[in-house]
C-alpha atoms as a PDB file:
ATOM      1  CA  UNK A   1      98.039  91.710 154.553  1.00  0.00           C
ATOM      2  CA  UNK A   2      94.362  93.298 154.513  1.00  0.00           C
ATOM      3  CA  UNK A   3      92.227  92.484 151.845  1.00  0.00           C
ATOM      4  CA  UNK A   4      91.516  96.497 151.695  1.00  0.00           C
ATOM      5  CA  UNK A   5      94.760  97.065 150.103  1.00  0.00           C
ATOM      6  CA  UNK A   6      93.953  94.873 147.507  1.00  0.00           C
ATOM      7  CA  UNK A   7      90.874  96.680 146.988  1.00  0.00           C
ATOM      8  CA  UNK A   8      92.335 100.323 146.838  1.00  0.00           C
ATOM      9  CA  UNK A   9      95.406  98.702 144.444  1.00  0.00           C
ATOM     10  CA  UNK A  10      92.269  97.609 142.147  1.00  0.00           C
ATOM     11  CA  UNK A  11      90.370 100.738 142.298  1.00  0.00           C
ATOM     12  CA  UNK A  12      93.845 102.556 141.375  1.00  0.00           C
ATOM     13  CA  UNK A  13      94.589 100.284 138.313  1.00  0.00           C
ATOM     14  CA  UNK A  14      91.067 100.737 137.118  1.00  0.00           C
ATOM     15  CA  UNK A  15      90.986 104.291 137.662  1.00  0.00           C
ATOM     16  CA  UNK A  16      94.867 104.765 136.826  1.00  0.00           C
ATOM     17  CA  UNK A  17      94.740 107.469 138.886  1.00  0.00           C
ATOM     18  CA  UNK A  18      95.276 107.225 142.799  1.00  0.00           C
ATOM     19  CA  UNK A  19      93.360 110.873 142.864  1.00  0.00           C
ATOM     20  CA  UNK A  20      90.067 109.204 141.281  1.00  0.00           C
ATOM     21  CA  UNK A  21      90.226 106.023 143.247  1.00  0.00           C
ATOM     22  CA  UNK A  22      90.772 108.191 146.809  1.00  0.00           C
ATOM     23  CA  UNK A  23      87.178 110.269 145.886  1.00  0.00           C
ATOM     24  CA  UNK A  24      85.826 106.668 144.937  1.00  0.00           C
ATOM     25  CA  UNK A  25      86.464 105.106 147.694  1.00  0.00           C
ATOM     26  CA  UNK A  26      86.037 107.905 150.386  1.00  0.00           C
ATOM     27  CA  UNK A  27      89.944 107.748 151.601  1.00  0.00           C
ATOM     28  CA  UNK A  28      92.304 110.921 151.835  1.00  0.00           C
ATOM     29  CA  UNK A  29      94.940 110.313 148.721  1.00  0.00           C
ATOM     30  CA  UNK A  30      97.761 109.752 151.541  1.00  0.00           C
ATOM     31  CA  UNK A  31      95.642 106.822 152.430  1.00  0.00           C
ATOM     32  CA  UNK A  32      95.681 105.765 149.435  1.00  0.00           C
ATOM     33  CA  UNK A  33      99.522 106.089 148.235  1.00  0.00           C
ATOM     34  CA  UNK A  34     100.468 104.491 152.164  1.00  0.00           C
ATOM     35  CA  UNK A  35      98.311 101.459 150.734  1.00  0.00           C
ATOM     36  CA  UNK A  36     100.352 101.161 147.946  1.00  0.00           C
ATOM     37  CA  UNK A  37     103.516 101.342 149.089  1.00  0.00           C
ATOM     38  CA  UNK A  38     102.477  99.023 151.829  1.00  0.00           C
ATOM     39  CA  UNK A  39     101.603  96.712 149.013  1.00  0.00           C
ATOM     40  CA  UNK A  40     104.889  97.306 146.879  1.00  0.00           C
ATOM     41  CA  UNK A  41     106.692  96.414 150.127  1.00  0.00           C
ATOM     42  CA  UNK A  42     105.315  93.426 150.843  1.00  0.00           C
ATOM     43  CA  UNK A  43     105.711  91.737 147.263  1.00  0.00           C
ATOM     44  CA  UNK A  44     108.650  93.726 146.945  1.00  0.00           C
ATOM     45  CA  UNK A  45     107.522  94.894 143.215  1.00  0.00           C
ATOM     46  CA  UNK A  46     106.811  97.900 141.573  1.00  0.00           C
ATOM     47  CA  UNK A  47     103.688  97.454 140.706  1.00  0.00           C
ATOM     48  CA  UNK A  48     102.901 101.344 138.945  1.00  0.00           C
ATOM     49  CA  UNK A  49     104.721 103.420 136.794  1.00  0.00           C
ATOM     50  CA  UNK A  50     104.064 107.138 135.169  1.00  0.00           C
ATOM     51  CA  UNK A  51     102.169 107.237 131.977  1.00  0.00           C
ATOM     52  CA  UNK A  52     101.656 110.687 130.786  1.00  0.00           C
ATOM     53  CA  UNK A  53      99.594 112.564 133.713  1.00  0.00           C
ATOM     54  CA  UNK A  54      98.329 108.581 134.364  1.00  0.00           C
ATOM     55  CA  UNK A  55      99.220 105.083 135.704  1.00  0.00           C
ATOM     56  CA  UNK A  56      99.739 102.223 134.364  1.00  0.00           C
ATOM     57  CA  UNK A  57     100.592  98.703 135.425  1.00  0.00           C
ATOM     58  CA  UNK A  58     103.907  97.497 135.742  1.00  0.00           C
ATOM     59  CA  UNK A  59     104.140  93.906 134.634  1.00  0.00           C
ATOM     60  CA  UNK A  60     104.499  92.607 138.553  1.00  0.00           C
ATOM     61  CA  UNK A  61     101.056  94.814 138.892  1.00  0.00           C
ATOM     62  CA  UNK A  62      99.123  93.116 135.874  1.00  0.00           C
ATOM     63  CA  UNK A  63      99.850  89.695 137.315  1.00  0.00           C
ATOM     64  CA  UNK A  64      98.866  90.974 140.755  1.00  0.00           C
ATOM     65  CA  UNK A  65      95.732  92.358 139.330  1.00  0.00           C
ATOM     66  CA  UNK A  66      94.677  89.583 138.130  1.00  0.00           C
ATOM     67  CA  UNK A  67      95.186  87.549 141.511  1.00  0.00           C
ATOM     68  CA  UNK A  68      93.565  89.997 142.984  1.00  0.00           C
ATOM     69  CA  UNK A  69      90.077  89.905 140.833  1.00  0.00           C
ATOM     70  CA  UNK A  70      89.870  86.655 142.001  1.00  0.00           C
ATOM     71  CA  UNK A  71      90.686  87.080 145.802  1.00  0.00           C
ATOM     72  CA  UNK A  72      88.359  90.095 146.109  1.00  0.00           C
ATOM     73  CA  UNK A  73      85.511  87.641 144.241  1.00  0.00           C
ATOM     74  CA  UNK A  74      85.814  85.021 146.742  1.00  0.00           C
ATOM     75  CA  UNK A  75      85.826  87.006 149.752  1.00  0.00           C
ATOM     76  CA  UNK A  76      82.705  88.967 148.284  1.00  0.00           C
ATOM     77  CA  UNK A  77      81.323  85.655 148.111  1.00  0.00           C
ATOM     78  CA  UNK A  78      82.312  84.358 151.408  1.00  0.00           C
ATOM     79  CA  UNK A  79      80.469  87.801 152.536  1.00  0.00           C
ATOM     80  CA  UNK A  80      76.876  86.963 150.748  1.00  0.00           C
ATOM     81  CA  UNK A  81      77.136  83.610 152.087  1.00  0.00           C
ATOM     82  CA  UNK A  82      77.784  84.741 155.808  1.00  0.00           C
ATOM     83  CA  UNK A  83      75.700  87.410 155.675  1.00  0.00           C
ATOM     84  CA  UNK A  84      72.687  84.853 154.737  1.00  0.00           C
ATOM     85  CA  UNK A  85      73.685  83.104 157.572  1.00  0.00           C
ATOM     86  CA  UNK A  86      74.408  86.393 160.112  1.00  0.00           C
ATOM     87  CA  UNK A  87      77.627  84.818 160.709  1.00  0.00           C
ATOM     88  CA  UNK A  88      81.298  86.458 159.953  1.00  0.00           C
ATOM     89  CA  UNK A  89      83.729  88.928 162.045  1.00  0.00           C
ATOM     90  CA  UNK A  90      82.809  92.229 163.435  1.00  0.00           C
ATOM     91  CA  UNK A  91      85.418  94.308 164.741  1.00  0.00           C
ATOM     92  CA  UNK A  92      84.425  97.517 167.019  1.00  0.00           C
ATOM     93  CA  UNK A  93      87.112 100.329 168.034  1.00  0.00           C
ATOM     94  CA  UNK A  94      85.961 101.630 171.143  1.00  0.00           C
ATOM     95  CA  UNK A  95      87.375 103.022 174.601  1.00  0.00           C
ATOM     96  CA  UNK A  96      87.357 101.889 177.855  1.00  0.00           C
ATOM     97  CA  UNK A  97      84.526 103.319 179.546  1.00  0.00           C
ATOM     98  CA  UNK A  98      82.379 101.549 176.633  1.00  0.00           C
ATOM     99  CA  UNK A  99      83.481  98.433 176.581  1.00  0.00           C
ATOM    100  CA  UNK A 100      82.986  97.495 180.011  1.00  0.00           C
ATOM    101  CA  UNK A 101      80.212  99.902 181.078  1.00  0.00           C
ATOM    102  CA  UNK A 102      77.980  99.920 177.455  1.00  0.00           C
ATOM    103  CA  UNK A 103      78.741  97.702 174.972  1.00  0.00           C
ATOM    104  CA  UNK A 104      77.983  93.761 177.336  1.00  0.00           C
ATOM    105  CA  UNK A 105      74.040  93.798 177.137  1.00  0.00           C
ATOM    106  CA  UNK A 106      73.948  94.945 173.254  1.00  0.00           C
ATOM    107  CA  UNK A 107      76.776  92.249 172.268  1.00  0.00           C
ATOM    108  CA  UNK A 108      74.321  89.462 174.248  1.00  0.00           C
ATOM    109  CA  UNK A 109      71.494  90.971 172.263  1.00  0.00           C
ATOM    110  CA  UNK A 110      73.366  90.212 169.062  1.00  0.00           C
ATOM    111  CA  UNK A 111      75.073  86.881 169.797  1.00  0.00           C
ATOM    112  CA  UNK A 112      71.403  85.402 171.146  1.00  0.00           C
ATOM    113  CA  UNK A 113      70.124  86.607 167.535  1.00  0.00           C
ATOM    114  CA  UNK A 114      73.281  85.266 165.845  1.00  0.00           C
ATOM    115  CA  UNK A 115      75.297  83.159 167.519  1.00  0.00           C
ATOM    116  CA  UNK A 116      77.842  82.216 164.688  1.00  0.00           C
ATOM    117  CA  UNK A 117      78.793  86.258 164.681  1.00  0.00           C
ATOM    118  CA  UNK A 118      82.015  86.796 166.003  1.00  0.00           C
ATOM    119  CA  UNK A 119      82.866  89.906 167.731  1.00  0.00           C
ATOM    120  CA  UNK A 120      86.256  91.340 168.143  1.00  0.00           C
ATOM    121  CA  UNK A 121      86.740  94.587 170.515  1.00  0.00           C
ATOM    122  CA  UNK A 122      89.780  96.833 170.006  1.00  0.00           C
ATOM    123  CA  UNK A 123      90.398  99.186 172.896  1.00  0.00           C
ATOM    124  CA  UNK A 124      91.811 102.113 171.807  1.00  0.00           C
ATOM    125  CA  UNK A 125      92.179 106.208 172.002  1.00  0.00           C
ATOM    126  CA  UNK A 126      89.549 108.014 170.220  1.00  0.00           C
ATOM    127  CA  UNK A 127      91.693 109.603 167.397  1.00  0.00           C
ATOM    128  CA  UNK A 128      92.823 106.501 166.809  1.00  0.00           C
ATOM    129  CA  UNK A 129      89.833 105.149 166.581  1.00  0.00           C
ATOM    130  CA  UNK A 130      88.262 107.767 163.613  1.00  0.00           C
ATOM    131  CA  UNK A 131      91.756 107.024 162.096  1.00  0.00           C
ATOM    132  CA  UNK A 132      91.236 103.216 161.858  1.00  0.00           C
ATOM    133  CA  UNK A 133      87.486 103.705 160.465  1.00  0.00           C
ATOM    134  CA  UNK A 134      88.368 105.630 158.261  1.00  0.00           C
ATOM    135  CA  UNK A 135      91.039 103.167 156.535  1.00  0.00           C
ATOM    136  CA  UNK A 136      88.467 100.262 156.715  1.00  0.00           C
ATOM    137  CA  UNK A 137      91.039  98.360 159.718  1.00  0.00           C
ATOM    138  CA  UNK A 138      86.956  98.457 161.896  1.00  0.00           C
ATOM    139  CA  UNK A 139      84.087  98.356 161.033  1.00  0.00           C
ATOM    140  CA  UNK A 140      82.592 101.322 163.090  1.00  0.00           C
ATOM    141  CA  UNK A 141      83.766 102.827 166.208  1.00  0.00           C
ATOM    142  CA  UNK A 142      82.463 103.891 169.574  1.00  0.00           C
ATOM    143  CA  UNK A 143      83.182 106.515 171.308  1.00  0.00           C
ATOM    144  CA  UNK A 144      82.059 109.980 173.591  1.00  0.00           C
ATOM    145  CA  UNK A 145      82.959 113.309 172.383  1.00  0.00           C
ATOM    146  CA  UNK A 146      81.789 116.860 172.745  1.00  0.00           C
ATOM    147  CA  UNK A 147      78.225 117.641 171.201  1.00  0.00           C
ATOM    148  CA  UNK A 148      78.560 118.094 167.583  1.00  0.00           C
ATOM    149  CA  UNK A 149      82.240 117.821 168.057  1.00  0.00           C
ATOM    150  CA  UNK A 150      83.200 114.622 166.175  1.00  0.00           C
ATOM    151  CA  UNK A 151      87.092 114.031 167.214  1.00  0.00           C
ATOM    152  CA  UNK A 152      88.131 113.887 163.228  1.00  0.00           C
ATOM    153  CA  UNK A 153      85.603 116.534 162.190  1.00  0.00           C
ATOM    154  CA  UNK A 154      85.767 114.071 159.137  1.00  0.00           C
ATOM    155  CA  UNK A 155      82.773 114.734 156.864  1.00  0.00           C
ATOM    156  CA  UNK A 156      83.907 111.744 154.488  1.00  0.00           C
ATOM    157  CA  UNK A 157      82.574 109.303 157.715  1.00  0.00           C
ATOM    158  CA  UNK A 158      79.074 108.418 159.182  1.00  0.00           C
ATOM    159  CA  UNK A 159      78.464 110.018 162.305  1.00  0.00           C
ATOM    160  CA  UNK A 160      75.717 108.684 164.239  1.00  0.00           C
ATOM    161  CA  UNK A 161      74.391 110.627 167.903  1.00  0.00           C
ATOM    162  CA  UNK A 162      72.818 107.436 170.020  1.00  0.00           C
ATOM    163  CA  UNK A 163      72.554 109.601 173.332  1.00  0.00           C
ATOM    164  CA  UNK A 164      73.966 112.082 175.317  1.00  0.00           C
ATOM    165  CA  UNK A 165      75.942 110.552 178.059  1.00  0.00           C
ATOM    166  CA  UNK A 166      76.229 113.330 181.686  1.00  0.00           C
ATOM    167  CA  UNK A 167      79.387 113.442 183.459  1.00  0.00           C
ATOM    168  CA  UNK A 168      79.803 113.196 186.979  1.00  0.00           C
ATOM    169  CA  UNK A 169      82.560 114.421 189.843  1.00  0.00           C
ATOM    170  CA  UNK A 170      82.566 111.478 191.733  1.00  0.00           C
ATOM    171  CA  UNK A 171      84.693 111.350 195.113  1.00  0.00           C
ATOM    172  CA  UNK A 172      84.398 109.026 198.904  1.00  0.00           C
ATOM    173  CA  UNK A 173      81.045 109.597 200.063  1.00  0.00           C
ATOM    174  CA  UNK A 174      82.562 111.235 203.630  1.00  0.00           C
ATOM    175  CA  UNK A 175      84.634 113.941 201.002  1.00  0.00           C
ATOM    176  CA  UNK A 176      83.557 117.317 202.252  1.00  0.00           C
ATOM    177  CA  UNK A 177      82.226 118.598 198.917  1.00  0.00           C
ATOM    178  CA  UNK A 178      80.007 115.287 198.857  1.00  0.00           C
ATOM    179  CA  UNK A 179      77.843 116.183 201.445  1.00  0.00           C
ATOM    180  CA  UNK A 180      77.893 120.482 200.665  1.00  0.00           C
ATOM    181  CA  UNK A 181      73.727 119.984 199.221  1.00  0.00           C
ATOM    182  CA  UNK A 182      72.809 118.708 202.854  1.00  0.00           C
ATOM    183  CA  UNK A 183      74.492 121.791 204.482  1.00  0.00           C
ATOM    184  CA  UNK A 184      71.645 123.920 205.683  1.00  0.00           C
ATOM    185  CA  UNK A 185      73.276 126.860 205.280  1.00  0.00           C
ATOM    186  CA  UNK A 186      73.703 126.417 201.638  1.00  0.00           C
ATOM    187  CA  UNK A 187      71.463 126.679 199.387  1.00  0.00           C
ATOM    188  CA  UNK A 188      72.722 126.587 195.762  1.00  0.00           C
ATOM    189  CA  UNK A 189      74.069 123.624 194.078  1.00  0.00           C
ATOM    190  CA  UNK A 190      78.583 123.348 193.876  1.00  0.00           C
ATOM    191  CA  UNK A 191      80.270 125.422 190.571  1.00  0.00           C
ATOM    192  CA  UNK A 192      83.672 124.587 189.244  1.00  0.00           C
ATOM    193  CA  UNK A 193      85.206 127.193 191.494  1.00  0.00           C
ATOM    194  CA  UNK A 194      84.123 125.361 194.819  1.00  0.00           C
ATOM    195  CA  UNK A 195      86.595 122.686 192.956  1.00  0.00           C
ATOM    196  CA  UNK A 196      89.456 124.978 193.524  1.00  0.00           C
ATOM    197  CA  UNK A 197      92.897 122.910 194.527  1.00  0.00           C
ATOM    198  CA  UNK A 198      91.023 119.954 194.666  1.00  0.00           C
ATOM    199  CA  UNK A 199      93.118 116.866 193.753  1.00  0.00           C
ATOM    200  CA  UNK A 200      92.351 114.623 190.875  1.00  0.00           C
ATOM    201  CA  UNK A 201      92.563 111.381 189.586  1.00  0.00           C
ATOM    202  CA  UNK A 202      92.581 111.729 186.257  1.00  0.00           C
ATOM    203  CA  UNK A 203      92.722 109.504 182.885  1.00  0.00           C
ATOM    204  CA  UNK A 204      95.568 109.729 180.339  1.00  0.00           C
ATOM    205  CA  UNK A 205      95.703 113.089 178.499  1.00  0.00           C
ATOM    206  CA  UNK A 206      94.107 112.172 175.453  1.00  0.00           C
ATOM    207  CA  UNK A 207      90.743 111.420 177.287  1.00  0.00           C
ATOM    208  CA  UNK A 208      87.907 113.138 176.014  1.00  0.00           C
ATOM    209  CA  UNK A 209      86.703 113.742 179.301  1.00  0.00           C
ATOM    210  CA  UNK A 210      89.696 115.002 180.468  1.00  0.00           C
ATOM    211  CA  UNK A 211      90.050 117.055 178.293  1.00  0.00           C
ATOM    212  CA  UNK A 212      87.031 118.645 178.332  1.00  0.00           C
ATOM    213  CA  UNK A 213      87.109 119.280 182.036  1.00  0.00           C
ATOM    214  CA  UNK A 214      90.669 120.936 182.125  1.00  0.00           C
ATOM    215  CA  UNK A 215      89.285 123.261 179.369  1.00  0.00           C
ATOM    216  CA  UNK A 216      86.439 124.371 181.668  1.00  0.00           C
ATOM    217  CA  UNK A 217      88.701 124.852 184.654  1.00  0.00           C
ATOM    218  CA  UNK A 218      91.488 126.597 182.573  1.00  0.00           C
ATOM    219  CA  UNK A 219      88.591 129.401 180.930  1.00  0.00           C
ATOM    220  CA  UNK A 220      87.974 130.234 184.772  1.00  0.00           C
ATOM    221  CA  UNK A 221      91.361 130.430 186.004  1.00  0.00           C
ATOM    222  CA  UNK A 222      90.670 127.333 188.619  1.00  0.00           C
ATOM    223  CA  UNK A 223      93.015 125.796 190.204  1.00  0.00           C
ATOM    224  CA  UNK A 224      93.834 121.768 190.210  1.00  0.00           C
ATOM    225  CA  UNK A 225      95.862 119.306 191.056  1.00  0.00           C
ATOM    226  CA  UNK A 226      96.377 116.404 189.781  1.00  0.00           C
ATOM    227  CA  UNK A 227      97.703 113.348 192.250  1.00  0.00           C
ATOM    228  CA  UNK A 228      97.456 110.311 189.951  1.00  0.00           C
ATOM    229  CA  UNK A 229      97.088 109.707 185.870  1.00  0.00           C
ATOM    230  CA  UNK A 230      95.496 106.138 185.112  1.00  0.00           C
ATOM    231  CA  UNK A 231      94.719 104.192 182.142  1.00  0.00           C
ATOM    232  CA  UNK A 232      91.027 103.137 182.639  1.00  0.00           C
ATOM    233  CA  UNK A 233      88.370 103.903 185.111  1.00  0.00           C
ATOM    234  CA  UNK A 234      88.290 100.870 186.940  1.00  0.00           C
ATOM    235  CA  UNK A 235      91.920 102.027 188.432  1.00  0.00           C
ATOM    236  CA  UNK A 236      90.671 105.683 189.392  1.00  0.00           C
ATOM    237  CA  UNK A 237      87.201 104.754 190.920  1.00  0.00           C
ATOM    238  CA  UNK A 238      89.596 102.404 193.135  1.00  0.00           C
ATOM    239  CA  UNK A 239      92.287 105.481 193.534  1.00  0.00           C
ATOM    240  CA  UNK A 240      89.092 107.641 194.588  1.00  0.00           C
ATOM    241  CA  UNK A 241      87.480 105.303 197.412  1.00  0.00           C
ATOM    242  CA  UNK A 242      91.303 104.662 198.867  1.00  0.00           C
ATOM    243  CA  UNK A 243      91.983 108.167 199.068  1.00  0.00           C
ATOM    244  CA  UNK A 244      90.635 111.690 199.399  1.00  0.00           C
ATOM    245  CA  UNK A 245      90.947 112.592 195.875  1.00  0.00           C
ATOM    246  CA  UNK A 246      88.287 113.246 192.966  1.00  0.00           C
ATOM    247  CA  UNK A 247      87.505 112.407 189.452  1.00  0.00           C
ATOM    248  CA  UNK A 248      85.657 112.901 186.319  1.00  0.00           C
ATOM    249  CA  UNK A 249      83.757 110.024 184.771  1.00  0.00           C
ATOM    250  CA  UNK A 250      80.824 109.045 182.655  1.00  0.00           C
ATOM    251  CA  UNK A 251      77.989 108.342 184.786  1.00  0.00           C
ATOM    252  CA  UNK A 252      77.488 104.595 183.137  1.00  0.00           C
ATOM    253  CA  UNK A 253      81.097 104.164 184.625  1.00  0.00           C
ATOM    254  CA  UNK A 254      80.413 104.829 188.157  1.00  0.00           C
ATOM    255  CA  UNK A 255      77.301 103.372 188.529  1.00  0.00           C
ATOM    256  CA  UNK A 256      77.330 100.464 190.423  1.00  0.00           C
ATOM    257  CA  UNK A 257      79.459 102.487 193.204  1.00  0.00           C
ATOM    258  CA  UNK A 258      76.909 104.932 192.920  1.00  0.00           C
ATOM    259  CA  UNK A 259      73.725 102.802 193.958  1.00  0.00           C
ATOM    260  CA  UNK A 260      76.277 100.742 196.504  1.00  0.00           C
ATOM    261  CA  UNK A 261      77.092 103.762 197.968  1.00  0.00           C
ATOM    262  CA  UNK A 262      81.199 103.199 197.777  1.00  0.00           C
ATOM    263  CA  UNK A 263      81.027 106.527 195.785  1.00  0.00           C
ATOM    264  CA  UNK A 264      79.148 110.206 195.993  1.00  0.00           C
ATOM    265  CA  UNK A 265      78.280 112.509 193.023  1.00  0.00           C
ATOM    266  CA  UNK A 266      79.547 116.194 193.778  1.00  0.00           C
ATOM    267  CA  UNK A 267      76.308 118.223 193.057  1.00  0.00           C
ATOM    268  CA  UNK A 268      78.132 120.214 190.683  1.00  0.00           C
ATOM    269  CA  UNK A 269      76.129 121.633 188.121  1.00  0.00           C
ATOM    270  CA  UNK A 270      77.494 122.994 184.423  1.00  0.00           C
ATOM    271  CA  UNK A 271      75.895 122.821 181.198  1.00  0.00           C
ATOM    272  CA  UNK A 272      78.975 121.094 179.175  1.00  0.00           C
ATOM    273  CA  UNK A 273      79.411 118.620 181.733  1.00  0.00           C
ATOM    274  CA  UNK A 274      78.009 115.976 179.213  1.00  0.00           C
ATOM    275  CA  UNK A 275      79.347 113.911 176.317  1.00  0.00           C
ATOM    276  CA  UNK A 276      77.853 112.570 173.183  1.00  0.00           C
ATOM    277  CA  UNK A 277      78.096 108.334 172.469  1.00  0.00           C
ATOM    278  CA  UNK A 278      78.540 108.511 168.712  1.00  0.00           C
ATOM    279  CA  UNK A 279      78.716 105.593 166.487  1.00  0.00           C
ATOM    280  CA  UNK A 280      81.325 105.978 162.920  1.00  0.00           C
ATOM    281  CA  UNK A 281      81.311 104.199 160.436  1.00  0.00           C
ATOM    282  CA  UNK A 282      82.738 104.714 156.689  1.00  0.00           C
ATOM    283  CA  UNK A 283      79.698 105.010 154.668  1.00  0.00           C
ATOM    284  CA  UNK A 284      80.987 103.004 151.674  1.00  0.00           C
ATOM    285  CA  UNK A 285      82.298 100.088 153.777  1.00  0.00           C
ATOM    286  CA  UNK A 286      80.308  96.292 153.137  1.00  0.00           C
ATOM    287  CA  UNK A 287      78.496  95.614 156.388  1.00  0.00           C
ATOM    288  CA  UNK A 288      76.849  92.356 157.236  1.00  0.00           C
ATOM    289  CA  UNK A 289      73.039  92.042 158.264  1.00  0.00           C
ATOM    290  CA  UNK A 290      74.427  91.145 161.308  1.00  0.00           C
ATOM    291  CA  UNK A 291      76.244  94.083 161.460  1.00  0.00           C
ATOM    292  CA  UNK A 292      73.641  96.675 160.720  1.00  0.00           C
ATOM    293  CA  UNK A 293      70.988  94.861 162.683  1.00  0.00           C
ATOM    294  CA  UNK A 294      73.550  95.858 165.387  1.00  0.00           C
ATOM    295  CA  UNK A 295      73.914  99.462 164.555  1.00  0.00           C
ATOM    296  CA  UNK A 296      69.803  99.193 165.042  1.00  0.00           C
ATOM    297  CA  UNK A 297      69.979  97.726 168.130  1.00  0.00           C
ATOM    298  CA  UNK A 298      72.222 100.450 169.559  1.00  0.00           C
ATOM    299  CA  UNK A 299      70.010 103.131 167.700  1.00  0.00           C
ATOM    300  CA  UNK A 300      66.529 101.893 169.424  1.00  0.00           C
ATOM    301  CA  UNK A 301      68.749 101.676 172.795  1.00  0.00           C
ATOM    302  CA  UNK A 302      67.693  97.739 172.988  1.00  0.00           C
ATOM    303  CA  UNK A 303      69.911  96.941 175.287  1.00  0.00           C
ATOM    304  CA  UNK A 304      69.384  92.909 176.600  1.00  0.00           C
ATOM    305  CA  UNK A 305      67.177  92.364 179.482  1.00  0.00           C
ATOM    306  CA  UNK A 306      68.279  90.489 182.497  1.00  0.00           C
END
């Protein structure tokens, strides 16, 4: 059971309203009634009942109250006392691409500056991600979207830009397109319609990335095919150097291929071919020195040095 439930049952039995304890503690009110019922399930209790245009405690609710005082006192303890220390938990949501490609050098940063800290990465979709923020499951999340885009749009969250992050069109450095900038004859960089029929390895359907580039290729009536659908880009830069195919990545993902030379950048050139790296986080969530000495880190762009 999560220690936030207990939290949002208080709030509600102080408040006796679940409308005033959803604006107090930034949730949606759905959020709030799930919590509840997630609650009532697992003690199987009742633990509100109407009063008037209120709630009020059901007997099984006062008694849980009062455990609960004294579970959310300790842990709020246990919190000043780690956070003194820069020990604890923190749990990221992030994808793929920045978990292998971003995140290493700033999580050795942080575990040389506190090595009791225990990190925790979840891997997951981007809505999913917002989703989880937002009911306090992570503490902040990781991920690329379009500029000033957030995925949620949720103004109740923290939305922090760290960088923009450029796309590129990556394919086998003898692929035809690869090696269009060194044809003599041509003197303009590739556009999306020299990507006509191309084939593509592409990510699942819910990638940000993805999704972005089939927008730009369905507003100009382009063409595509796509030949294989992975899960993570480790798969499709392999699919792309076996084959004769193409993909979309962030640059941080392809480069090591890159600067080996097992993989070309198309010199395709388009002004939304870019993605922001945003950081969420639910502004009224406890966070650990640790934790925003972190956020800092990944702010300043002090990545560790090798």
């Amino acid at each position: 059971m999560e220690l936030t439930y207990l939290h949002t049952f208080r709030e509600v039995a102080v408040r006796q309203s679940i409308t005033k304890a959803a604006d107090a503690l930034g949730y949606a009110q759905s959020s709030v009634t799930t919590q509840i019922q997630k609650l009532e399930k697992a003690y199987d209790v009742q633990l509100f009942e109407r009063f008037g245009k209120g709630l009020r405690l059901t007997t099984a609710g006062e008694e849980l109250l009062s455990i609960a005082n004294q579970m959310l006192e300790l842990y709020q303890q246990s919190k000043e006392k780690l956070a003194q220390q820069g020990g604890g938990t923190m749990t990221i949501g992030t994808i793929d691409s920045l978990a292998a490609y971003y995140l290493p050098p700033f999580i050795q940063n942080i575990r040389n500056l506190h090595p009791q800290l225990s990190i925790r990465l979840q891997s997951e979709n981007e809505p999913a991600i917002v989703s989880k923020v937002r009911e306090g499951e992570l503490d902040f999340g990781l991920l690329l979207d379009q500029h000033h885009q957030p995925t949620a749009n949720d103004p109740s969250l923290s939305w922090i830009t760290l960088r923009s992050e450029p796309l590129v069109i990556v394919a086998r450095p003898d692929h035809p397109l690869a090696n269009s900038n060194m044809d003599p004859q041509r003197q303009q960089p590739l556009t999306l319609v020299d990507l006509a029929d191309q084939e593509w390895m592409m990510t699942e359907g819910s990638c940000n990335y993805r999704i972005l580039l089939e927008k730009l290729l369905r507003s100009k009536v382009i063409p595509y095919r796509i030949g294989i659908e992975l899960g993570n880009p480790e798969a499709i830069k392999r699919c792309v150097r076996a084959g004769s195919g193409i993909a979309i990545l962030p640059r941080m993902a392809a480069e090591e291929e890159l600067r080996r030379g097992e993989l070309a950048v198309l010199p395709v050139e388009h002004p939304e071919l870019s993605l922001s790296l945003l950081l969420v986080h639910h502004p009224k969530k406890w966070m650990s020195r640790a934790m925003q000495e972190f956020i800092e880190l990944l702010r300043c762009n002090k990545a560790a040095v090798e």
